[in-house]
N, C-alpha and C. Protein backbone atom coordinates (compact mmCIF):
# COMPACT_ATOMS: atom_id res chain seq x y z
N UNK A 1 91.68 144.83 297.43
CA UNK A 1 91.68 143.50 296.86
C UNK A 1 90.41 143.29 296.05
N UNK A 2 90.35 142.43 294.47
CA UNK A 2 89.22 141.78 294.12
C UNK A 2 88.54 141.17 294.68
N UNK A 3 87.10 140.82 294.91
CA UNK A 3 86.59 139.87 295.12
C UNK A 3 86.91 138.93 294.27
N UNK A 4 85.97 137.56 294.43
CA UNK A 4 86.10 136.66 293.92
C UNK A 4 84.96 136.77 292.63
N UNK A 5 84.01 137.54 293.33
CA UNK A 5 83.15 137.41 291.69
C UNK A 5 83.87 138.33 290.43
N UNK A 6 85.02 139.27 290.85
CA UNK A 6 85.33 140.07 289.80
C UNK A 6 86.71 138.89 289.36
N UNK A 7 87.51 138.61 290.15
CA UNK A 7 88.35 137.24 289.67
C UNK A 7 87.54 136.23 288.44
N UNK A 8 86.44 135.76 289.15
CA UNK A 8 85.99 134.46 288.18
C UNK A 8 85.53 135.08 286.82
N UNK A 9 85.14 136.97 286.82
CA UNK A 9 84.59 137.78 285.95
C UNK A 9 85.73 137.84 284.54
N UNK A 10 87.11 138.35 285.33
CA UNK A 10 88.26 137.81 284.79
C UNK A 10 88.48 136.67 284.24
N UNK A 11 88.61 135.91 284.78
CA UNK A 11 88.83 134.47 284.15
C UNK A 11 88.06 134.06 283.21
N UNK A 12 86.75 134.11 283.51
CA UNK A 12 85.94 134.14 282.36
C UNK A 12 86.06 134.73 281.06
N UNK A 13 86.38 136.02 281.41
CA UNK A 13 86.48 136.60 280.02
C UNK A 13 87.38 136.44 279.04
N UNK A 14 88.58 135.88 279.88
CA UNK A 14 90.09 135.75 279.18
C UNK A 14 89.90 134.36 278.42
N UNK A 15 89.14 133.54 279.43
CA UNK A 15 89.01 131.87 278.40
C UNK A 15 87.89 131.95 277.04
N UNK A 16 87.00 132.91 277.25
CA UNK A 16 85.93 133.16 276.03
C UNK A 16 86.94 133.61 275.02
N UNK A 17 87.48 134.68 275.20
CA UNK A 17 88.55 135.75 274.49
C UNK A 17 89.23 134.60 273.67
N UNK A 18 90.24 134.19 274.73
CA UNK A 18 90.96 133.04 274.13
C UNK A 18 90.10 132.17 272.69
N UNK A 19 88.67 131.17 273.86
CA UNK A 19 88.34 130.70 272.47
C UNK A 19 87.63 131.13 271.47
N UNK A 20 87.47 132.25 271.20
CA UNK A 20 86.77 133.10 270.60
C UNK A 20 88.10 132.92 268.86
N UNK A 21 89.40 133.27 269.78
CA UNK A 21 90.78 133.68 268.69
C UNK A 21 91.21 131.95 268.06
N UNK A 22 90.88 131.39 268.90
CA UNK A 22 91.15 129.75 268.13
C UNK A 22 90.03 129.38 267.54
N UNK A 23 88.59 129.87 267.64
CA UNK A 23 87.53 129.67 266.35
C UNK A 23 87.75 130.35 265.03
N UNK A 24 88.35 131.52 265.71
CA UNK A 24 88.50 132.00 264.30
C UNK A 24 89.94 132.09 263.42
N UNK A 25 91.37 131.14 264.08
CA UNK A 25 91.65 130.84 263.03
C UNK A 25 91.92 129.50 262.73
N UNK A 26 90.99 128.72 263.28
CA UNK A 26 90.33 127.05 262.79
C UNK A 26 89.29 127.75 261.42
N UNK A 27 88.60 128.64 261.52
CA UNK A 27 88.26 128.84 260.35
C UNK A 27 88.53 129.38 259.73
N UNK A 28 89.50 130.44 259.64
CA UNK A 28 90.63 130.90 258.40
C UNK A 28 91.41 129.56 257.85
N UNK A 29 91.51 128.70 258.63
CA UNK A 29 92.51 127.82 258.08
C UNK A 29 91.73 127.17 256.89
N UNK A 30 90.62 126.93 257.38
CA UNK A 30 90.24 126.60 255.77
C UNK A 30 90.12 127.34 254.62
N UNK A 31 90.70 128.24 254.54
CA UNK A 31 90.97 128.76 252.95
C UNK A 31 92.50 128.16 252.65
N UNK A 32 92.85 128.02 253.33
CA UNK A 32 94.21 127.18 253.11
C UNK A 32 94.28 125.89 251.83
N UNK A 33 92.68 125.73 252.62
CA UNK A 33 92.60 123.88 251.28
C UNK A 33 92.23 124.46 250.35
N UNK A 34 92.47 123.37 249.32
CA UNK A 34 92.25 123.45 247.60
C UNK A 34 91.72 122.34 248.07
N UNK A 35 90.55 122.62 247.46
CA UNK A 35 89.75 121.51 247.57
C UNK A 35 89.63 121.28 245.31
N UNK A 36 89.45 119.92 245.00
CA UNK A 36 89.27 119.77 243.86
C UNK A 36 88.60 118.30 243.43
N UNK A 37 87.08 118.78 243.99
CA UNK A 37 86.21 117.16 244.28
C UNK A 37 85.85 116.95 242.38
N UNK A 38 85.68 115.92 242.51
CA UNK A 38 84.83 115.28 240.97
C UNK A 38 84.23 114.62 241.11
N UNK A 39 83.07 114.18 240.26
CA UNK A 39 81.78 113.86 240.35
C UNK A 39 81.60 113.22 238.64
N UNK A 40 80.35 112.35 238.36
CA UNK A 40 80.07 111.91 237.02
C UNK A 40 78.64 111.62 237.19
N UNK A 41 77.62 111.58 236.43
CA UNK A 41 76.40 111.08 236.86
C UNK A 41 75.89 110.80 234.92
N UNK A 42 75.36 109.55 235.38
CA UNK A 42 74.91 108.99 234.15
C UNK A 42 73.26 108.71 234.67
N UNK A 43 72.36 109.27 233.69
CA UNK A 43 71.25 108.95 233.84
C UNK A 43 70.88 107.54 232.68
N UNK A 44 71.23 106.22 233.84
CA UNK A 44 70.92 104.86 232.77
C UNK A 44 69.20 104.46 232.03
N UNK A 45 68.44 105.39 232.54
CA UNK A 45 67.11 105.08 232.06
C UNK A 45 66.21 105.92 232.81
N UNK A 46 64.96 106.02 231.92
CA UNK A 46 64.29 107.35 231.92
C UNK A 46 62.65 106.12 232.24
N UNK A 47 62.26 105.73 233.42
CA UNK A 47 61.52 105.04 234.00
C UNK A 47 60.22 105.30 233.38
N UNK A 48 59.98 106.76 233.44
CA UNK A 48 58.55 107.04 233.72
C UNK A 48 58.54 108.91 232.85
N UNK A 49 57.87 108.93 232.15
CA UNK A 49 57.66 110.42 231.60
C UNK A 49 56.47 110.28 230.94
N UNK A 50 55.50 111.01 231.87
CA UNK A 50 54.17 111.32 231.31
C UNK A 50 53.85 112.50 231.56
N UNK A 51 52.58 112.69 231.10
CA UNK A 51 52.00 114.18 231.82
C UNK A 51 50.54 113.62 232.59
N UNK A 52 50.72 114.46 233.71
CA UNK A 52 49.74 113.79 234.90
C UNK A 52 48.18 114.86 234.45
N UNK A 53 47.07 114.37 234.86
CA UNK A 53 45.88 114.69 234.56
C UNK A 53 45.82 116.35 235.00
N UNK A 54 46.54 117.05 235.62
CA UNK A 54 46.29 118.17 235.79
C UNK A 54 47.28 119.39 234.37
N UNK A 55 48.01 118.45 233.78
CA UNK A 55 48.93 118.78 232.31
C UNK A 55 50.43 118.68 233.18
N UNK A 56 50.39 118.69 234.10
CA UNK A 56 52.04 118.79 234.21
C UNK A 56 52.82 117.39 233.82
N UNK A 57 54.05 117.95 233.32
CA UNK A 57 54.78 116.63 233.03
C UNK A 57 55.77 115.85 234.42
N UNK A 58 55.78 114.65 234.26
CA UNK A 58 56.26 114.17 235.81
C UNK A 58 57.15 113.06 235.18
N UNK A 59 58.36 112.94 235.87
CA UNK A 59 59.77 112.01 235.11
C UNK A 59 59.99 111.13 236.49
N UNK A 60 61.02 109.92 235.79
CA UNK A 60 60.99 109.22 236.87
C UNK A 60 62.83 108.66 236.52
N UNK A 61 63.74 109.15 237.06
CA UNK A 61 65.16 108.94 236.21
C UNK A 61 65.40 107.57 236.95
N UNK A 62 66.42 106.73 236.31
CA UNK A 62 67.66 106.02 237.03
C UNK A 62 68.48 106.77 237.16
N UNK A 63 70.14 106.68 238.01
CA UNK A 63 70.94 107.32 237.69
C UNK A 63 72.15 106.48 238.62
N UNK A 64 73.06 106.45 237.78
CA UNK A 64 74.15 106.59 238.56
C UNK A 64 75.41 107.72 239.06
N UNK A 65 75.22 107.88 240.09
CA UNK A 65 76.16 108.77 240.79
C UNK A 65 77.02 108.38 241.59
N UNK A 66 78.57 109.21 240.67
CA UNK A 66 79.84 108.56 241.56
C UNK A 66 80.78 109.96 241.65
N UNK A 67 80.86 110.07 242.68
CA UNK A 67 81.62 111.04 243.12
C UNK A 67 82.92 111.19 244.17
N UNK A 68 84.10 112.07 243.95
CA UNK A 68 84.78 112.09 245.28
C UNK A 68 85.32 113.33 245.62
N UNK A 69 84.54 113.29 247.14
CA UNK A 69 84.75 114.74 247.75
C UNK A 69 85.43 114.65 248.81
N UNK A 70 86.33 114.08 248.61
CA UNK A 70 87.42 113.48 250.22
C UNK A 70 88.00 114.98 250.16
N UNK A 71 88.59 115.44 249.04
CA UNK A 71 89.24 116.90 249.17
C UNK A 71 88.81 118.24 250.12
N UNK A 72 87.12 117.77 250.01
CA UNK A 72 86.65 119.20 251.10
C UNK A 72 86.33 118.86 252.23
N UNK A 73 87.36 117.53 252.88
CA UNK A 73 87.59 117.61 254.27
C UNK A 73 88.52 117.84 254.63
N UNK A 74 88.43 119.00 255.84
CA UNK A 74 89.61 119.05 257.10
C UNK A 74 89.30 119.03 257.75
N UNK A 75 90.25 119.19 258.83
CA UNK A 75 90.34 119.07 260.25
C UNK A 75 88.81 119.88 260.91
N UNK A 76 88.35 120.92 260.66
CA UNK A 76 87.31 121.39 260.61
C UNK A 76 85.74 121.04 260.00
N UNK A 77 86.03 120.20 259.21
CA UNK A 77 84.99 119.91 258.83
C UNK A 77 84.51 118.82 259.53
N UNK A 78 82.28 119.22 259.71
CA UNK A 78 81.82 118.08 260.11
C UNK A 78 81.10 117.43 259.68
N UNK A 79 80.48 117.64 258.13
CA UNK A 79 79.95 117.48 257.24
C UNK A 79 79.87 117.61 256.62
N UNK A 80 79.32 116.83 254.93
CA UNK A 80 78.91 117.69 254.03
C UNK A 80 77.36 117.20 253.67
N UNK A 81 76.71 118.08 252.86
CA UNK A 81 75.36 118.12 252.65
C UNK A 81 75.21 117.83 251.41
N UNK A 82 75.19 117.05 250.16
CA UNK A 82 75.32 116.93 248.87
C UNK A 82 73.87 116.66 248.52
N UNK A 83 73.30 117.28 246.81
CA UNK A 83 72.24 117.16 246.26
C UNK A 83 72.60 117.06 244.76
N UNK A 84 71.42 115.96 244.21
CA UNK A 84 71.92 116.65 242.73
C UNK A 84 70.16 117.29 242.29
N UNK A 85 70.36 118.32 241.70
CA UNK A 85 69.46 118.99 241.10
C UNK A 85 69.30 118.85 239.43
N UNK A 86 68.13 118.83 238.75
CA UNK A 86 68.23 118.98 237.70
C UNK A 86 67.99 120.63 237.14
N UNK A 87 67.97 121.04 236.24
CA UNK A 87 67.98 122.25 235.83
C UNK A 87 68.10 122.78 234.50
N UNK A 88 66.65 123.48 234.41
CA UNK A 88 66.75 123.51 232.47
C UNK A 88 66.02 124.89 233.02
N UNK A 89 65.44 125.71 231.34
CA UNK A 89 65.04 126.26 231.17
C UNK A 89 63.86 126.51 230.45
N UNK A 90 62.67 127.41 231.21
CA UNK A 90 61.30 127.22 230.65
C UNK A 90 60.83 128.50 230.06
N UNK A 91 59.66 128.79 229.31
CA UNK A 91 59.45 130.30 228.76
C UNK A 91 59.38 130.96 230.17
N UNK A 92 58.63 130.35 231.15
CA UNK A 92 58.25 131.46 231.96
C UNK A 92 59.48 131.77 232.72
N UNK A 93 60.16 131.23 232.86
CA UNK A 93 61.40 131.29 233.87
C UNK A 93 62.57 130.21 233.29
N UNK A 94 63.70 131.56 233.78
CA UNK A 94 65.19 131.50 233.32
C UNK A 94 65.97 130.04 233.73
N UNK A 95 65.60 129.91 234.68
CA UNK A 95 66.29 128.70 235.92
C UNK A 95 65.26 127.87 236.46
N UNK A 96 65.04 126.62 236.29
CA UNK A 96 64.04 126.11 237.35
C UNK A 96 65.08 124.82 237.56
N UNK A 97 64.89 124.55 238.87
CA UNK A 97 65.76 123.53 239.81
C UNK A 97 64.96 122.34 240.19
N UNK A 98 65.28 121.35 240.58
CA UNK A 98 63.87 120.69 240.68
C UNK A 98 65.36 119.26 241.66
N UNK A 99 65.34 119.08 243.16
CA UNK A 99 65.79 118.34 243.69
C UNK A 99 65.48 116.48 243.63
N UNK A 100 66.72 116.14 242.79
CA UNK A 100 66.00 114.92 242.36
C UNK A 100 66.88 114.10 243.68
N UNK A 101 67.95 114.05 244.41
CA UNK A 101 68.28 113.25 245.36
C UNK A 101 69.11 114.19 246.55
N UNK A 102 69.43 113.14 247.69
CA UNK A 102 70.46 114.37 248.45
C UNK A 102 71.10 112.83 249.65
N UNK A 103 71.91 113.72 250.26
CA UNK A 103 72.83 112.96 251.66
C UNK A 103 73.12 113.67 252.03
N UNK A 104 73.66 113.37 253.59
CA UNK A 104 74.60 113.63 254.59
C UNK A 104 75.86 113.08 254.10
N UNK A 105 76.75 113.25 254.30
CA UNK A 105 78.21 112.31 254.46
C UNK A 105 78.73 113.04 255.41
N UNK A 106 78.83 112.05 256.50
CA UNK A 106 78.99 112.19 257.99
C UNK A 106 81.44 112.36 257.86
N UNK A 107 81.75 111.65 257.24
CA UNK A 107 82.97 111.59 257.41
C UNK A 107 83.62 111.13 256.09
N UNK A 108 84.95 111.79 256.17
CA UNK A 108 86.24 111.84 254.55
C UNK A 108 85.51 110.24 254.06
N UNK A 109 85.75 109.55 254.84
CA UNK A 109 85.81 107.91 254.50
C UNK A 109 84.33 107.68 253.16
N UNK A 110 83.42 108.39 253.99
CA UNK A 110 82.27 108.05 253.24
C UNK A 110 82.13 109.15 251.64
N UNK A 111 83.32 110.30 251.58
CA UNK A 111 83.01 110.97 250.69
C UNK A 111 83.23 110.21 249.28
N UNK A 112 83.97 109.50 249.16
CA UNK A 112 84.39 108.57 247.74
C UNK A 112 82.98 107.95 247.85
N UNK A 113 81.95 107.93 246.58
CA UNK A 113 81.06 106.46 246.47
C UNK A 113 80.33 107.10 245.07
N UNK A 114 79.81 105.41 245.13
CA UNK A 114 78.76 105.31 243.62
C UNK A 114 77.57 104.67 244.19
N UNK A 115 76.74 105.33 243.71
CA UNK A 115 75.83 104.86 243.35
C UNK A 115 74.44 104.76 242.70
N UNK A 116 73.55 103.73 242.70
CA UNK A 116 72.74 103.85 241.17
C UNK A 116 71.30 104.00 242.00
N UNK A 117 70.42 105.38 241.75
CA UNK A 117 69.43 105.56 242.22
C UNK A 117 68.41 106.13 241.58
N UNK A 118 67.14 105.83 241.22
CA UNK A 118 66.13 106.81 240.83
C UNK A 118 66.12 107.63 241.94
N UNK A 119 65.40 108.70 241.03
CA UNK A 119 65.18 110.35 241.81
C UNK A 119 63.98 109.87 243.21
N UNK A 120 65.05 110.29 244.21
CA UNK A 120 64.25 110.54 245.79
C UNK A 120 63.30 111.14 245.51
N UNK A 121 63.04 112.62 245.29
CA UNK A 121 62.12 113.19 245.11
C UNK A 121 61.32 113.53 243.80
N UNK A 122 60.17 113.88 244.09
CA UNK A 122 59.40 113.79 242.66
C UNK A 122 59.12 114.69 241.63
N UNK A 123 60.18 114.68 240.44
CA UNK A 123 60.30 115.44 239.41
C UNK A 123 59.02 115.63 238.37
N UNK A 124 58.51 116.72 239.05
CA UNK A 124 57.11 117.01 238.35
C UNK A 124 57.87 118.81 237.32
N UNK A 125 56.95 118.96 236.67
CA UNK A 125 57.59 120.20 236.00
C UNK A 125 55.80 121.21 235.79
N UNK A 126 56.06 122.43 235.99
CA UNK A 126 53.98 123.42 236.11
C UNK A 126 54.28 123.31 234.57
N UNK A 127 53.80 122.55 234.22
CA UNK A 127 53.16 122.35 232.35
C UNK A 127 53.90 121.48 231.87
N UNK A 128 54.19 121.69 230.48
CA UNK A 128 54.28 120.38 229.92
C UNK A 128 55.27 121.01 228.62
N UNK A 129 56.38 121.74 229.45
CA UNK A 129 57.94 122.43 229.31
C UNK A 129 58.49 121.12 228.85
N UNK A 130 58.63 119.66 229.21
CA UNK A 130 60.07 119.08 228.88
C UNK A 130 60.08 118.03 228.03
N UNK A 131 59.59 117.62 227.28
CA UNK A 131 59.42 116.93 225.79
C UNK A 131 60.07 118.00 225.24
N UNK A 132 61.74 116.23 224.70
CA UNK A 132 63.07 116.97 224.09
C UNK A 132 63.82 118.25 224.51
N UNK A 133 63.41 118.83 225.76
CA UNK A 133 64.60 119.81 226.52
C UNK A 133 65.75 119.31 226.89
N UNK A 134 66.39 120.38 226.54
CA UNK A 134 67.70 119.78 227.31
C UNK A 134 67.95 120.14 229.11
N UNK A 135 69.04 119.62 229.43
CA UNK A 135 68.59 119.85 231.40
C UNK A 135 70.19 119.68 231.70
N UNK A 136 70.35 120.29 232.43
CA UNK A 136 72.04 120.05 233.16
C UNK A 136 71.69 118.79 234.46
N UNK A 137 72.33 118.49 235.20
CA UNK A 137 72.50 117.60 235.93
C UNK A 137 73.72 118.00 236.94
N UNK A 138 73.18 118.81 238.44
CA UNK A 138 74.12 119.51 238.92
C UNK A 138 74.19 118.52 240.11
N UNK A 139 75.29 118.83 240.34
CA UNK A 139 76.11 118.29 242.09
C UNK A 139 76.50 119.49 243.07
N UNK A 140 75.18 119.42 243.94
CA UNK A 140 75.94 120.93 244.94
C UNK A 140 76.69 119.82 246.41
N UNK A 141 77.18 121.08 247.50
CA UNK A 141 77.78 120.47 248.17
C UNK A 141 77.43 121.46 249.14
N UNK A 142 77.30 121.54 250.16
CA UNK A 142 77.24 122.79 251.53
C UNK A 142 78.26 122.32 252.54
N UNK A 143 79.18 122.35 252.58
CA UNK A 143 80.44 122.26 253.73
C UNK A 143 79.75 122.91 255.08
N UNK A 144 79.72 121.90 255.73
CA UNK A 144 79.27 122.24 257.38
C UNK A 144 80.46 122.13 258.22
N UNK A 145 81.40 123.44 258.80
CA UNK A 145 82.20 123.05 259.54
C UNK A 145 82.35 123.08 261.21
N UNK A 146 82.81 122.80 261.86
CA UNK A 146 82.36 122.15 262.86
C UNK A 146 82.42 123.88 263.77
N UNK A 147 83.39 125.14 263.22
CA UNK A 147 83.74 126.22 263.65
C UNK A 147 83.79 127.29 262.23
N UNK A 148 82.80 128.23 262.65
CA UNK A 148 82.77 129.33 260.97
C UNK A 148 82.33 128.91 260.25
N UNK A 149 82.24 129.84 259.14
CA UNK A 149 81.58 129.96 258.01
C UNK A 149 80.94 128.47 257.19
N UNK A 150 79.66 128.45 256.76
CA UNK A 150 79.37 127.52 256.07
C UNK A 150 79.65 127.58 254.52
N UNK A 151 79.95 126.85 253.64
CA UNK A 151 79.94 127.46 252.02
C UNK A 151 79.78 126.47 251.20
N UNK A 152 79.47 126.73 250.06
CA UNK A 152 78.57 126.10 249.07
C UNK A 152 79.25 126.18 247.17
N UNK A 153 79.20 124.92 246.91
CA UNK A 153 79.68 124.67 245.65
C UNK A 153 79.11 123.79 245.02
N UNK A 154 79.40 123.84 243.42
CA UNK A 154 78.54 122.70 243.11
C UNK A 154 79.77 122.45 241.07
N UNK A 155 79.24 121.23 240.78
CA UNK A 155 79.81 121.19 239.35
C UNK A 155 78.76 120.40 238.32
N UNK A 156 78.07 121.41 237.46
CA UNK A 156 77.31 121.11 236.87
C UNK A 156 77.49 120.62 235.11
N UNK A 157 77.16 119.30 235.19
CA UNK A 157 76.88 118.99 234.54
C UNK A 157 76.23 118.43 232.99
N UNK A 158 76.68 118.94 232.03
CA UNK A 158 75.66 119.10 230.59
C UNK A 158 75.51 118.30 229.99
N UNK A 159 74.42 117.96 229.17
CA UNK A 159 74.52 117.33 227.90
C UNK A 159 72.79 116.00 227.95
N UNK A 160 72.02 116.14 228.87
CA UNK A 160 71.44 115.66 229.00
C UNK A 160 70.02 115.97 228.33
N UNK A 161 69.01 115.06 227.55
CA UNK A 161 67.61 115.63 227.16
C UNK A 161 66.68 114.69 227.37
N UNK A 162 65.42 115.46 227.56
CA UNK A 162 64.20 114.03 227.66
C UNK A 162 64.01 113.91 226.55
N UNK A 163 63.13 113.03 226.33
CA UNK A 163 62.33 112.27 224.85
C UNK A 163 61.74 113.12 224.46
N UNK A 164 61.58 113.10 223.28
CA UNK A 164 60.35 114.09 222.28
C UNK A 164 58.78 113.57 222.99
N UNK A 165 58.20 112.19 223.08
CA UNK A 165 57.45 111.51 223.25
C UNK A 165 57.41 111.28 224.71
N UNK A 166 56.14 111.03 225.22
CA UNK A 166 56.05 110.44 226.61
C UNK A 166 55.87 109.23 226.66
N UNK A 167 56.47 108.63 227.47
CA UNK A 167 56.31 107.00 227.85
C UNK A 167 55.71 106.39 229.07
């Protein structure tokens, strides 16, 4: 006969096993969704663009942001992580990113919204790169699901430039 510690050894292993096979296809199931979020962001006014005493240039946006990402929830999902980044290009480097806002959105309900915010964080640039550049205006997203894989998207935005002049 088993003991009882090789029984509960059993049991144990069969309920891990088990949920081991329902994590993983709670997270296959999400390739199932089509997700197809949209987003718009209007930058209504350009606050602040100078260059600060050390030469770098430092911006200060309005913006409105309206977006809806109800699509990249399921049943699995327990969050999403959204940012918008700005993003141009300088001599020294190909890509520079520069995080001008971000959220949580805890649930579907809260993924639809607008709204009108200067940049959370502070859009400084190493020199004095952005007099009349042009800059994209991106929307990422990091899907946090509650089981598997995390993943990451974004829809970026064109057509945006600073002033020739600082104000």
């Amino acid at each position: 006969m088993h003991s009882f510690g090789y029984r509960l050894n059993g049991l144990l292993t069969f309920s891990v096993t088990i949920l081991a096979i329902m994590c993983a296809m709670a997270s296959l199931s999400d390739n199932l969704n089509t997700a197809s979020p949209s987003a718009e962001i209007q930058v209504t006014n350009i606050n602040r663009f100078q260059k600060q005493p050390q030469g770098n240039d430092e911006v200060s946006l309005t913006m409105n942001i309206s977006a809806d990402l109800q699509t990249l929830f399921t049943w699995n999902t327990k969050q999403l992580f959204v940012f918008v980044a700005a993003e141009y290009k300088t001599p020294e480097n190909s890509l520079n990113q520069v995080s001008l806002w971000d959220a949580i959105i805890p649930a579907k309900e809260h993924a639809k919204f607008w709204i009108q915010t200067s940049n959370k964080y502070r859009f400084i640039d190493q020199g004095n790169n952005l007099r009349g550049k042009e800059f994209n205006l991106t929307l990422h997203w990091h899907v946090m699901p509650k089981t598997g894989k995390m993943f990451a998207d974004k829809i970026v935005l064109t057509g945006y430039s600073f002033p020739e002049e600082y104000r």
